[in-house]
Protein backbone atom coordinates (compact mmCIF):
# COMPACT_ATOMS: atom_id res chain seq x y z
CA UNK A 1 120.46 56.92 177.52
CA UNK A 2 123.07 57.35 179.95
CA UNK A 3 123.41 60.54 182.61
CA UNK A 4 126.49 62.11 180.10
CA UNK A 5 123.69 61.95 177.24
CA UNK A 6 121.19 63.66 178.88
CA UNK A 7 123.61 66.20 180.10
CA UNK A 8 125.13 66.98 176.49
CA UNK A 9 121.26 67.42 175.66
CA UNK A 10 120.76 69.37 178.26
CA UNK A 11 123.42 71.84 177.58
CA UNK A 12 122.94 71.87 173.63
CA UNK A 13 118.99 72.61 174.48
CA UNK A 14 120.26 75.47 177.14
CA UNK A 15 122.90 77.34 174.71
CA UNK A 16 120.30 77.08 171.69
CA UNK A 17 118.00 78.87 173.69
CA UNK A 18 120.57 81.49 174.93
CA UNK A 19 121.84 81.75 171.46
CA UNK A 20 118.57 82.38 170.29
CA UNK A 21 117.38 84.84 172.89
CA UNK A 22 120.69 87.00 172.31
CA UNK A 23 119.93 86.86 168.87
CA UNK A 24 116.46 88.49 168.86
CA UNK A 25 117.52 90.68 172.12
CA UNK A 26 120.72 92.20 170.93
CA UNK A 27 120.96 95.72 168.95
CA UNK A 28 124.25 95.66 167.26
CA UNK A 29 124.17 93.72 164.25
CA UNK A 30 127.39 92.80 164.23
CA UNK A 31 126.79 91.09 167.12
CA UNK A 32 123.54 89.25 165.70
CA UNK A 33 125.07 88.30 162.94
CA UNK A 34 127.89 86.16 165.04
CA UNK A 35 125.04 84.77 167.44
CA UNK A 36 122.77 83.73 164.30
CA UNK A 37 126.34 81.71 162.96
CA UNK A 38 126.74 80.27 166.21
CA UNK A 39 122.74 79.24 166.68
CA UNK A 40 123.18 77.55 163.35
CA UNK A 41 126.46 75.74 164.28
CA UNK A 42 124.77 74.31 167.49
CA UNK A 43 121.98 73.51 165.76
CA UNK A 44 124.02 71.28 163.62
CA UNK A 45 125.33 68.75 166.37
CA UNK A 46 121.30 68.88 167.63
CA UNK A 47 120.81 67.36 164.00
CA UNK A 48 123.45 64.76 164.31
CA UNK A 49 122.42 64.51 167.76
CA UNK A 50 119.17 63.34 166.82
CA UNK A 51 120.39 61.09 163.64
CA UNK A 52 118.39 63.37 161.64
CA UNK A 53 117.79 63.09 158.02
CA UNK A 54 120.01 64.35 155.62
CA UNK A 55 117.08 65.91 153.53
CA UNK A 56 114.29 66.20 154.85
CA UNK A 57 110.69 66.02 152.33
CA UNK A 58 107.69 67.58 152.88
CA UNK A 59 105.03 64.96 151.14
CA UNK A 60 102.24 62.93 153.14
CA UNK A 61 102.96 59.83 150.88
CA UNK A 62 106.93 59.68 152.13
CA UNK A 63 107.88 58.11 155.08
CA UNK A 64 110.29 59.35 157.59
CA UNK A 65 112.59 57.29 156.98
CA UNK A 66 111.63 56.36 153.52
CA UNK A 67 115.24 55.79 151.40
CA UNK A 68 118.67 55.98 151.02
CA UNK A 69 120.63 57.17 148.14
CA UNK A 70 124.41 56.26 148.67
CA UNK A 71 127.92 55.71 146.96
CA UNK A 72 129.78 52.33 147.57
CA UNK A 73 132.65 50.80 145.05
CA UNK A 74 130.26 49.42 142.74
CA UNK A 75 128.36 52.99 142.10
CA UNK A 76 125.26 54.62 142.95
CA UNK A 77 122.67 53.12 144.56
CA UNK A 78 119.10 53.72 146.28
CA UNK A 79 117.45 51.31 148.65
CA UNK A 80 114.59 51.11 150.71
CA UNK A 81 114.28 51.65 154.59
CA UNK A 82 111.45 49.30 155.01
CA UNK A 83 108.93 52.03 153.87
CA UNK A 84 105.12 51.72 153.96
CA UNK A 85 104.35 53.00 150.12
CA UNK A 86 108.16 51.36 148.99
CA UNK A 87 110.61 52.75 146.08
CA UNK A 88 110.49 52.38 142.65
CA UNK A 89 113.22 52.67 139.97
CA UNK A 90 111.92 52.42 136.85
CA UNK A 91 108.16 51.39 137.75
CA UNK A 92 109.55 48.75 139.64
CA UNK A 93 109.36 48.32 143.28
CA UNK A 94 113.07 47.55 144.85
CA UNK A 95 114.68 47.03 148.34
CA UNK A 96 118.32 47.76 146.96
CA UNK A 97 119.48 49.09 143.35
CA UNK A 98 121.93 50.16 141.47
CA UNK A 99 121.43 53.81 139.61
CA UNK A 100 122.49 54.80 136.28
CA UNK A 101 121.85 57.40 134.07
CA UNK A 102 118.02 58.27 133.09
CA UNK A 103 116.57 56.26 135.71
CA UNK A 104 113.98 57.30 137.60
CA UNK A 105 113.08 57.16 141.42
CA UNK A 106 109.52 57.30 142.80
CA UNK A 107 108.53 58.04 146.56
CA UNK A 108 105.03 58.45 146.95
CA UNK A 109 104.35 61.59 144.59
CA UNK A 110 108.06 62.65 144.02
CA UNK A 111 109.80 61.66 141.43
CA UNK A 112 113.48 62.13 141.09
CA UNK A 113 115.41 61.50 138.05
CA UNK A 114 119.15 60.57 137.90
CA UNK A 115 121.61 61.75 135.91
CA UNK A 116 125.53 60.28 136.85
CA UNK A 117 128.59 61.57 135.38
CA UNK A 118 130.02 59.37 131.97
């Protein structure tokens, strides 16, 4: 990580705290109410920052970093990040597959069904 990294980090960590100090410390709501939007807006690049998830799950049996549902030219498609307990579509265990309407995703204990436009 290079000495502009940690510096962006730096500052990001600084003005979340400020923002969040103001927030809790200030009377007017008005005021508040701005602060809160901006906390939320630098929270934001923290997420992309941090190559965060885009949805994050709360279930033991899902990995971090468990899958990736995406959109290419073919379609819709779901595929495997080299998780521990894997993804199914259909019953079946995949690394990469298409999606089409009525099929069904499992991770761990979620299951996730797809419906697509006609």
């Amino acid at each position: 990580m290079t000495g502009l990294a940690w510096a962006l980090d730096g500052a990001l960590v600084l003005l979340l705290l400020g923002l969040a100090a103001r927030v809790v410390l200030t009377r007017d709501l008005f005021e508040a109410t701005v602060l809160f939007i901006g906390f939320g807006l630098t929270l934001s690049l923290v997420w992309v920052r941090l190559g965060a998830p885009d949805l994050a799950l709360a279930e033991a049996t899902i990995s971090r970093a468990h899958a990736a549902i995406g959109f290419d030219a073919e379609g819709f498609f779901v595929e495997d990040l080299g998780s521990t307990n894997g993804t199914m579509v259909n019953g079946a265990r995949i690394t990469r597959q298409r999606l089409k309407s009525e099929d069904e995703i499992v991770m761990g204990k979620l299951r996730i069904g797809v419906s697509l436009p006609a």
